[in-house]
PDB file of N, CA and C in Angstrom:
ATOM      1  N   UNK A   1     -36.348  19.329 -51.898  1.00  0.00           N
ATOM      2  CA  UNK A   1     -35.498  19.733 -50.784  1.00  0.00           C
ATOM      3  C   UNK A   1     -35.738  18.765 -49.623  1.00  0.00           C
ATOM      4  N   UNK A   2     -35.076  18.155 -49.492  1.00  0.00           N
ATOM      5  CA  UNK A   2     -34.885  17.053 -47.658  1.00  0.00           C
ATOM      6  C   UNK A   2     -35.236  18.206 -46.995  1.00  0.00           C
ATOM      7  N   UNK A   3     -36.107  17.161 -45.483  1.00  0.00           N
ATOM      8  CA  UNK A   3     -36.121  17.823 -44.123  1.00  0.00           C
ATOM      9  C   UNK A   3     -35.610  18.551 -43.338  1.00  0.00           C
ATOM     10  N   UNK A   4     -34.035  18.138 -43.878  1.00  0.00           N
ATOM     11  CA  UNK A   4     -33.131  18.550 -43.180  1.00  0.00           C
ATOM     12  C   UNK A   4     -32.935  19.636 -43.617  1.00  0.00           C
ATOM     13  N   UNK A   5     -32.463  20.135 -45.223  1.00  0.00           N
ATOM     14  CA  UNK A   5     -32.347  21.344 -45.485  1.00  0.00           C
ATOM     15  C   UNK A   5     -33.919  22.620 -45.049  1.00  0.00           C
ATOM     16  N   UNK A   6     -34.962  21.887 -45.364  1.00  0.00           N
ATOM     17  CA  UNK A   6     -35.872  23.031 -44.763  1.00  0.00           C
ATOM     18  C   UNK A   6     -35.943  23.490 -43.253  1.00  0.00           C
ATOM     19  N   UNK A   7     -35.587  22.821 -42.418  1.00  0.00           N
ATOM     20  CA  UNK A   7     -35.044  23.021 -40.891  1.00  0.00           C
ATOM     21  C   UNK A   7     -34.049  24.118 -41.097  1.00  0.00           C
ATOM     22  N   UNK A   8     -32.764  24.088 -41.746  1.00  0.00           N
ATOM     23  CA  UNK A   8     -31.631  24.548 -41.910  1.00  0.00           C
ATOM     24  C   UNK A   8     -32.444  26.279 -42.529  1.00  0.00           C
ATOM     25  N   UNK A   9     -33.033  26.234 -43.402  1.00  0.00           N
ATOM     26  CA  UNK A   9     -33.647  27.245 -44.055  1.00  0.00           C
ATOM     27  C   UNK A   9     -34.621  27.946 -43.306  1.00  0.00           C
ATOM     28  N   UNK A  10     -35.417  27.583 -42.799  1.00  0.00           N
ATOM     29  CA  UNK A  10     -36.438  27.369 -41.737  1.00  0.00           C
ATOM     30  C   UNK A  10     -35.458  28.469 -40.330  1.00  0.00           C
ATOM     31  N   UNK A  11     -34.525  27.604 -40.185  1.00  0.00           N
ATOM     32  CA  UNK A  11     -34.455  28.303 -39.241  1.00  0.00           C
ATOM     33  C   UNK A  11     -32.764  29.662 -39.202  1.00  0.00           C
ATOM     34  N   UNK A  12     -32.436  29.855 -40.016  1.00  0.00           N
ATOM     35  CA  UNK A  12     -31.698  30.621 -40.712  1.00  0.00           C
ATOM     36  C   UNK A  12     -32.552  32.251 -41.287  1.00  0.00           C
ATOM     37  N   UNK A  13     -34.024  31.576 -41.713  1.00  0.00           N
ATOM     38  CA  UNK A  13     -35.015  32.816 -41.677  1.00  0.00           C
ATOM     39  C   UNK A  13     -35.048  33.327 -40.645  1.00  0.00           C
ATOM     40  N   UNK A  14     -35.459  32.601 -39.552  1.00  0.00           N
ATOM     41  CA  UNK A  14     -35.863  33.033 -38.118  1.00  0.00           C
ATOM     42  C   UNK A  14     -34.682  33.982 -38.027  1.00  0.00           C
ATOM     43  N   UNK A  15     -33.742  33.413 -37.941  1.00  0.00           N
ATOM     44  CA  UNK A  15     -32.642  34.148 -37.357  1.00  0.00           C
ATOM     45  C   UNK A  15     -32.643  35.264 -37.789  1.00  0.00           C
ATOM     46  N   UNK A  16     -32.563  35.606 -39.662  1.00  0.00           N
ATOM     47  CA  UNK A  16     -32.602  36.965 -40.138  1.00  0.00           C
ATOM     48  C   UNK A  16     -33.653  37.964 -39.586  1.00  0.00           C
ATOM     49  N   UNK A  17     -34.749  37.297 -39.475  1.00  0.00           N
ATOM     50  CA  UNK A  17     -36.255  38.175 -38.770  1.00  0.00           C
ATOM     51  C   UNK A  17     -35.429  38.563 -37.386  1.00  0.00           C
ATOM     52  N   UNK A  18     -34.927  38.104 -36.952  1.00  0.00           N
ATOM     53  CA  UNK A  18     -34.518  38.414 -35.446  1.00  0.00           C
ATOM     54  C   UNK A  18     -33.463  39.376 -35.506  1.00  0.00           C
ATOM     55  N   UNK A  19     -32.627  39.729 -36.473  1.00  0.00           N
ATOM     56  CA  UNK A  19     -31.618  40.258 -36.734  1.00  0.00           C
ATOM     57  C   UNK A  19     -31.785  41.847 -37.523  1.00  0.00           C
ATOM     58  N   UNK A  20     -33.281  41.352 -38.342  1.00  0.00           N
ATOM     59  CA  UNK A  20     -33.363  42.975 -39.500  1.00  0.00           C
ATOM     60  C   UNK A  20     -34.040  44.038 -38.363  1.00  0.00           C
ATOM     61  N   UNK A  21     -34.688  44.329 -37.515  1.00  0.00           N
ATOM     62  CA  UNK A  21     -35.048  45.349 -37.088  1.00  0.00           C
ATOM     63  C   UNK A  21     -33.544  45.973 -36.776  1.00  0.00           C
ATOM     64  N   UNK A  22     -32.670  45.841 -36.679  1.00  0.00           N
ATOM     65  CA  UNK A  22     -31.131  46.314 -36.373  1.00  0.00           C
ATOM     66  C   UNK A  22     -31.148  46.696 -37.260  1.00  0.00           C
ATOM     67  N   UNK A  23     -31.017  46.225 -38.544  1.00  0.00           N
ATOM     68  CA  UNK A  23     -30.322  47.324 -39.951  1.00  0.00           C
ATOM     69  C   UNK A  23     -31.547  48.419 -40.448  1.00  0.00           C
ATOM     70  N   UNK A  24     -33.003  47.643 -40.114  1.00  0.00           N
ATOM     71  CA  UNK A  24     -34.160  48.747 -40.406  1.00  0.00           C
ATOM     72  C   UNK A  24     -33.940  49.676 -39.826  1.00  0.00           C
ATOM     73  N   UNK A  25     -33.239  49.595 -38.440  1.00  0.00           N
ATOM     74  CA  UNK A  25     -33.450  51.070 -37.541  1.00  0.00           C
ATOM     75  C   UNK A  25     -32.157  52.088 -37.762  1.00  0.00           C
ATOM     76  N   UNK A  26     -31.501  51.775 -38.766  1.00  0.00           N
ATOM     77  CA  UNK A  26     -30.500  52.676 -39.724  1.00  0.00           C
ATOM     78  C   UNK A  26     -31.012  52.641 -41.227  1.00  0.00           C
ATOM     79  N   UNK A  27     -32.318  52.512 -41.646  1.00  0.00           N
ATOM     80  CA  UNK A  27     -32.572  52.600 -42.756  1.00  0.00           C
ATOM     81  C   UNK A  27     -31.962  51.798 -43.973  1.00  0.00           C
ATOM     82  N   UNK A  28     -31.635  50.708 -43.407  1.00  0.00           N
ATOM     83  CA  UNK A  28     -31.526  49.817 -44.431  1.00  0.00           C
ATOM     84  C   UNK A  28     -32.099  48.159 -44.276  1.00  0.00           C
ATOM     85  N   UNK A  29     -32.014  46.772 -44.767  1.00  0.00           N
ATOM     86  CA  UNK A  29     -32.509  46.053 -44.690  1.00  0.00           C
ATOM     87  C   UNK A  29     -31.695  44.658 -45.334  1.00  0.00           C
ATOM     88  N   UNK A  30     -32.046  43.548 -45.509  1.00  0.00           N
ATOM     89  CA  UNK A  30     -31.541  42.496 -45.616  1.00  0.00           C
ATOM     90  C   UNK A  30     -32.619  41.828 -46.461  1.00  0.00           C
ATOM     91  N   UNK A  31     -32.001  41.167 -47.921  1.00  0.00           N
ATOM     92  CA  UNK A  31     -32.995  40.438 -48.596  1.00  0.00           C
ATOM     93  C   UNK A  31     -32.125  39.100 -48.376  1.00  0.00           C
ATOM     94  N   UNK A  32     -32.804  37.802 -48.298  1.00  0.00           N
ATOM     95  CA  UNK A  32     -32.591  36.533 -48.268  1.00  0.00           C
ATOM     96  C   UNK A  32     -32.867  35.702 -49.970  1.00  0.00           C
ATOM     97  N   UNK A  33     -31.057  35.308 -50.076  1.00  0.00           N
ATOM     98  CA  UNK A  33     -31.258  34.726 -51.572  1.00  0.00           C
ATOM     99  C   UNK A  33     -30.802  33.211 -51.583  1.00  0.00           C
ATOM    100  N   UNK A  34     -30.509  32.699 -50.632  1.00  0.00           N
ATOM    101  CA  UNK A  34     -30.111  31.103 -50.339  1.00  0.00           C
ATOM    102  C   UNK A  34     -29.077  30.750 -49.982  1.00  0.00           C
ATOM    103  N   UNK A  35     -29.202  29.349 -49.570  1.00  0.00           N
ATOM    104  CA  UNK A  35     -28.577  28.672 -48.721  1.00  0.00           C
ATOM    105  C   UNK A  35     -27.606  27.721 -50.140  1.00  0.00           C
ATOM    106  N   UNK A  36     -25.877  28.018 -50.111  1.00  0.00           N
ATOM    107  CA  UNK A  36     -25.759  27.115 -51.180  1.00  0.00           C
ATOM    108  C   UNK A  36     -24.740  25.881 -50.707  1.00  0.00           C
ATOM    109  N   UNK A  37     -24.319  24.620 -51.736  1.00  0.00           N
ATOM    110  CA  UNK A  37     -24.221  23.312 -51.111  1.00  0.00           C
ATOM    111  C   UNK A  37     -23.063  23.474 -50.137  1.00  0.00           C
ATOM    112  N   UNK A  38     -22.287  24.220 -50.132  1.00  0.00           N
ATOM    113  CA  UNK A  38     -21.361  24.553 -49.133  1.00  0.00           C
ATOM    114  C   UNK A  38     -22.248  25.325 -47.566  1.00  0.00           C
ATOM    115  N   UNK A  39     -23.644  24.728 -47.442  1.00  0.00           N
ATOM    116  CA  UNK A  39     -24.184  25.984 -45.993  1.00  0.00           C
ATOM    117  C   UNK A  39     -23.702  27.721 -46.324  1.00  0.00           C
ATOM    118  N   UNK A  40     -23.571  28.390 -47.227  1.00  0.00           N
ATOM    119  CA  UNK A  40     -23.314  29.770 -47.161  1.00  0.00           C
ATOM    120  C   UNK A  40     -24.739  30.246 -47.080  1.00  0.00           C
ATOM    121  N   UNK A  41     -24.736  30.949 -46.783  1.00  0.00           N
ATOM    122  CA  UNK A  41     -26.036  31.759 -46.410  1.00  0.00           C
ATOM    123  C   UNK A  41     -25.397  33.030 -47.359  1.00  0.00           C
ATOM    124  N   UNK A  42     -26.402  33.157 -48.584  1.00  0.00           N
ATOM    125  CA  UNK A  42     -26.399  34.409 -49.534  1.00  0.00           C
ATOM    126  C   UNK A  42     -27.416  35.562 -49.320  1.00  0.00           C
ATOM    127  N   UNK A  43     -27.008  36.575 -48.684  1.00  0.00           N
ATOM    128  CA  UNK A  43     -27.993  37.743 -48.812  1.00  0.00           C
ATOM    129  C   UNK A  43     -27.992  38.751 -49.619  1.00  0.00           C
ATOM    130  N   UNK A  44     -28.896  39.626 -49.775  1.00  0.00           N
ATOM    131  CA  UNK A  44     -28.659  41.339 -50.462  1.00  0.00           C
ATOM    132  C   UNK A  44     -28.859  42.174 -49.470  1.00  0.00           C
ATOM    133  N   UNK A  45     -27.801  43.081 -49.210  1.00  0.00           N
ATOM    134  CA  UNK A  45     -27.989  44.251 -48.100  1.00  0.00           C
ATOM    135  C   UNK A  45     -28.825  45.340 -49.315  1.00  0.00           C
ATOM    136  N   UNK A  46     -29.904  45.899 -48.851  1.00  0.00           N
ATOM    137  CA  UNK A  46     -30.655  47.174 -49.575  1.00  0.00           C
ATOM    138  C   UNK A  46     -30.894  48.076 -48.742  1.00  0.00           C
ATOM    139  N   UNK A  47     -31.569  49.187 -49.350  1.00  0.00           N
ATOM    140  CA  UNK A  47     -31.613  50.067 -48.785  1.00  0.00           C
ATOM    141  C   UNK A  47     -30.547  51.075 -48.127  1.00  0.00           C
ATOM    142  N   UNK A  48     -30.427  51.327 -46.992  1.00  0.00           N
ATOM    143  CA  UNK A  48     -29.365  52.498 -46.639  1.00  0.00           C
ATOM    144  C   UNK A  48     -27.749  51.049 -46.601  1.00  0.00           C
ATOM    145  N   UNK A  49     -28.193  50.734 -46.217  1.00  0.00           N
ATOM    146  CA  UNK A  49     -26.915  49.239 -46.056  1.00  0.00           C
ATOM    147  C   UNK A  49     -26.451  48.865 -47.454  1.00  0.00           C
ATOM    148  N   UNK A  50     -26.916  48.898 -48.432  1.00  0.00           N
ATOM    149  CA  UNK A  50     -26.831  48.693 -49.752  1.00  0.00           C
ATOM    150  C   UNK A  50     -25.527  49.565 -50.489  1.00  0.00           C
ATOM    151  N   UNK A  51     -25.346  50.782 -49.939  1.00  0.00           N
ATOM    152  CA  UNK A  51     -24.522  52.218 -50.435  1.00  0.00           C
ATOM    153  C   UNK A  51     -23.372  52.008 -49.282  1.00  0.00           C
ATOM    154  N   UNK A  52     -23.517  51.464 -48.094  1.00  0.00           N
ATOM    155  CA  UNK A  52     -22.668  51.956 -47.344  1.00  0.00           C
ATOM    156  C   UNK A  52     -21.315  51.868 -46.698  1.00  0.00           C
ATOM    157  N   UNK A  53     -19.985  52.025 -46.929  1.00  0.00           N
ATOM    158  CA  UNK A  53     -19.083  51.787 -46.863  1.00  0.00           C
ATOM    159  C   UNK A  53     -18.956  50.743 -45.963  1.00  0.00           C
ATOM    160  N   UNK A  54     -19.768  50.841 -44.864  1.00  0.00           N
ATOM    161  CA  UNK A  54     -19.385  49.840 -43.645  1.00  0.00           C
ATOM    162  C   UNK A  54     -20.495  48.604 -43.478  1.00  0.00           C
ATOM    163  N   UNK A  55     -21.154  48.299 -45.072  1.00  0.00           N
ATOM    164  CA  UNK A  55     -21.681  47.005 -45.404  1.00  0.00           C
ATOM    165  C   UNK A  55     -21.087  45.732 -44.890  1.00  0.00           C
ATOM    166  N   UNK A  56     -19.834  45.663 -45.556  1.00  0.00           N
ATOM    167  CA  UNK A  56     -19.290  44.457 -45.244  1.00  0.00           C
ATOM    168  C   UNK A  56     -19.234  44.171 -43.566  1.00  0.00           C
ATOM    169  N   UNK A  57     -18.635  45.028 -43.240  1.00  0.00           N
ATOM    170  CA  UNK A  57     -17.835  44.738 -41.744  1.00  0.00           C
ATOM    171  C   UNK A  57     -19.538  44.588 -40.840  1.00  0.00           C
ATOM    172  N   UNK A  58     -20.074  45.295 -41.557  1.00  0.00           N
ATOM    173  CA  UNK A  58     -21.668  44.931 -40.698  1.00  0.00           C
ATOM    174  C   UNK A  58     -22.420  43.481 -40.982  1.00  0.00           C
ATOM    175  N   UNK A  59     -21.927  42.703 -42.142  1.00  0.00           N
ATOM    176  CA  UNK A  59     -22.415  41.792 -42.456  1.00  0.00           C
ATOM    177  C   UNK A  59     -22.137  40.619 -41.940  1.00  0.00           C
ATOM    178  N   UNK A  60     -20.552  41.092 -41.911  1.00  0.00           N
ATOM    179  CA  UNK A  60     -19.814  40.172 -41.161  1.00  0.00           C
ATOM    180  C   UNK A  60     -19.538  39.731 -39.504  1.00  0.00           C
ATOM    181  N   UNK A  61     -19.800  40.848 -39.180  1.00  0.00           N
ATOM    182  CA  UNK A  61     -19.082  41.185 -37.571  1.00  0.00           C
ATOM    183  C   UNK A  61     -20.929  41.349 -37.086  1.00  0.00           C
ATOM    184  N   UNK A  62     -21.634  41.598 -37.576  1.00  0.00           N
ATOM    185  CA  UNK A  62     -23.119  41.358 -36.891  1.00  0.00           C
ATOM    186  C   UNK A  62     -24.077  39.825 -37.468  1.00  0.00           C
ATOM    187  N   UNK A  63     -24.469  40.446 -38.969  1.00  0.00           N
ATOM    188  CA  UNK A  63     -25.628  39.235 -39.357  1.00  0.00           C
ATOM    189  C   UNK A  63     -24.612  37.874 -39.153  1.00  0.00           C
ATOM    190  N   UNK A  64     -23.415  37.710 -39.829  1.00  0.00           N
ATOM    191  CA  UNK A  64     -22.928  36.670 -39.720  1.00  0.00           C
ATOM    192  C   UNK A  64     -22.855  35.816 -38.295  1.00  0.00           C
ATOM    193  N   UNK A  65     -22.043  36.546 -37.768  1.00  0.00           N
ATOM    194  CA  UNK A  65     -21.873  35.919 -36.298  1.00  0.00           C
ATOM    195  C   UNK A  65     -23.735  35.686 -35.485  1.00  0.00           C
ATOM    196  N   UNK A  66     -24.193  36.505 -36.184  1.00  0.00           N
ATOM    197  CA  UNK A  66     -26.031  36.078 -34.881  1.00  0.00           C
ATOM    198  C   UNK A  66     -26.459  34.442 -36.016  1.00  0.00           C
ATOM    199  N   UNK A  67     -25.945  34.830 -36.970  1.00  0.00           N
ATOM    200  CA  UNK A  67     -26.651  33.860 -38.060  1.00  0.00           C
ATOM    201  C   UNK A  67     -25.541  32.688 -37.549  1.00  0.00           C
ATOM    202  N   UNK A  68     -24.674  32.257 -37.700  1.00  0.00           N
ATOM    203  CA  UNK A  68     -23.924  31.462 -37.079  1.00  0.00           C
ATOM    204  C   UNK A  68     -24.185  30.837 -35.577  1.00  0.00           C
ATOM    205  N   UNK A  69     -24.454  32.221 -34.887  1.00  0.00           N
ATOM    206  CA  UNK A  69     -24.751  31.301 -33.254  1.00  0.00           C
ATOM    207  C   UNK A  69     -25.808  30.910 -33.292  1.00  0.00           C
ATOM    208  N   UNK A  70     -26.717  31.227 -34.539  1.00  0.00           N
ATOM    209  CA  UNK A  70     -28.434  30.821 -34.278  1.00  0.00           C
ATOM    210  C   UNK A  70     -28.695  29.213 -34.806  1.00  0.00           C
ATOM    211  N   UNK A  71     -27.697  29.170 -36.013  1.00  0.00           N
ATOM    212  CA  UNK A  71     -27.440  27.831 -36.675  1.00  0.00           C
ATOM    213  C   UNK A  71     -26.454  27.501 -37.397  1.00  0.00           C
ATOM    214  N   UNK A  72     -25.656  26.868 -36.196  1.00  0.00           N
ATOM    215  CA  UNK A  72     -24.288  26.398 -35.975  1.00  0.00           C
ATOM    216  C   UNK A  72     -23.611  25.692 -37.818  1.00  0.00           C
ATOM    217  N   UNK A  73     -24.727  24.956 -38.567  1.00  0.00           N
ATOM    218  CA  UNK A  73     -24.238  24.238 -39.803  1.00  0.00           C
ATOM    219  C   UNK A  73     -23.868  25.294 -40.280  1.00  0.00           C
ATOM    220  N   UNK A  74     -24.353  26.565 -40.815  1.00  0.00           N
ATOM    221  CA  UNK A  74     -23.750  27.770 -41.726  1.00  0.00           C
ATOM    222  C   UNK A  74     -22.422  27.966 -41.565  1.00  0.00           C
ATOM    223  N   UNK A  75     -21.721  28.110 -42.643  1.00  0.00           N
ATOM    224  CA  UNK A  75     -20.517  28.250 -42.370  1.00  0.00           C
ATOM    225  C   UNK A  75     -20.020  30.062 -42.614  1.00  0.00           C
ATOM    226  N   UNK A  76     -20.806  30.538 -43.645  1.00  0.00           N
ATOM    227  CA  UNK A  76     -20.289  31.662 -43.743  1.00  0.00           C
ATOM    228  C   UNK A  76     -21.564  32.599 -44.409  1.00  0.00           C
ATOM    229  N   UNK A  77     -21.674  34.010 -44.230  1.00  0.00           N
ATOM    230  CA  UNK A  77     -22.936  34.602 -44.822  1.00  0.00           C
ATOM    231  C   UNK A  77     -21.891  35.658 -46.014  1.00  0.00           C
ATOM    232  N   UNK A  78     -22.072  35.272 -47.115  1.00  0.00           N
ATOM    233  CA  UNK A  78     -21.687  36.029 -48.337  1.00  0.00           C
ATOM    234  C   UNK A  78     -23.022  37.104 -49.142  1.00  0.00           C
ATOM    235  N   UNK A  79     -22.575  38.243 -49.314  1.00  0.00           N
ATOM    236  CA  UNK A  79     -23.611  39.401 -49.960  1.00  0.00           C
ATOM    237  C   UNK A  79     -23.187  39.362 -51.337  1.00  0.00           C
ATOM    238  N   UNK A  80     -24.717  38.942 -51.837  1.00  0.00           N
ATOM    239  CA  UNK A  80     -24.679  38.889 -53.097  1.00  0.00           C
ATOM    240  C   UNK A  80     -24.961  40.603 -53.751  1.00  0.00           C
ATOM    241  N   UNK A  81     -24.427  40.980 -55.036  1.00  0.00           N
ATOM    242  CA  UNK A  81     -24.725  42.187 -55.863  1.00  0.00           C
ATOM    243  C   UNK A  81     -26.458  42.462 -56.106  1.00  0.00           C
ATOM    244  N   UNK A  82     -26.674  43.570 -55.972  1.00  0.00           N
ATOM    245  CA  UNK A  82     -28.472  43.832 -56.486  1.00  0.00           C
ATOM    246  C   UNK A  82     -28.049  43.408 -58.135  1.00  0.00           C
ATOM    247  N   UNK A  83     -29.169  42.746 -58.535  1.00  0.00           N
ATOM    248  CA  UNK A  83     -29.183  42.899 -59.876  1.00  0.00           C
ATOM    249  C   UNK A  83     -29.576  43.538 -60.879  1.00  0.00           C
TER     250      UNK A  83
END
């Protein structure tokens, strides 16, 4: 992995750490599954967020947009299925 991508990764974590006490404090949580060659940022919503109708629009309209203003290269945060 280049410098550059561990910066990018590096600091895309940060951002999620800064972001999960929000979904913890509704009982659910955010797993981190990678960064792919298009900058998408892939997560798993678990826990109470995992079941909940208003997953998406929370993924989108919160983690996305903090994850975006935190590091501008991401282009989009897509939720991957539990396996």
């Amino acid at each position: 992995m280049s410098q550059e991508n561990q910066s990018l990764e590096g600091r895309v974590l940060e951002a999620i750490e800064m972001f999960r006490p929000q979904l913890q404090a509704d009982g659910g949580d955010m797993e981190y599954v990678g960064i792919d060659a298009q900058n998408r940022v892939h997560l798993r919503l678990v826990g109470a967020c995992g079941s909940c109708p208003m997953a998406v629009m929370t993924l989108k309209m919160g983690v996305e947009r903090y994850i975006k203003d935190a590091v501008p290269e991401i282009t989009e945060v897509v939720q991957d299925q539990p396996e």
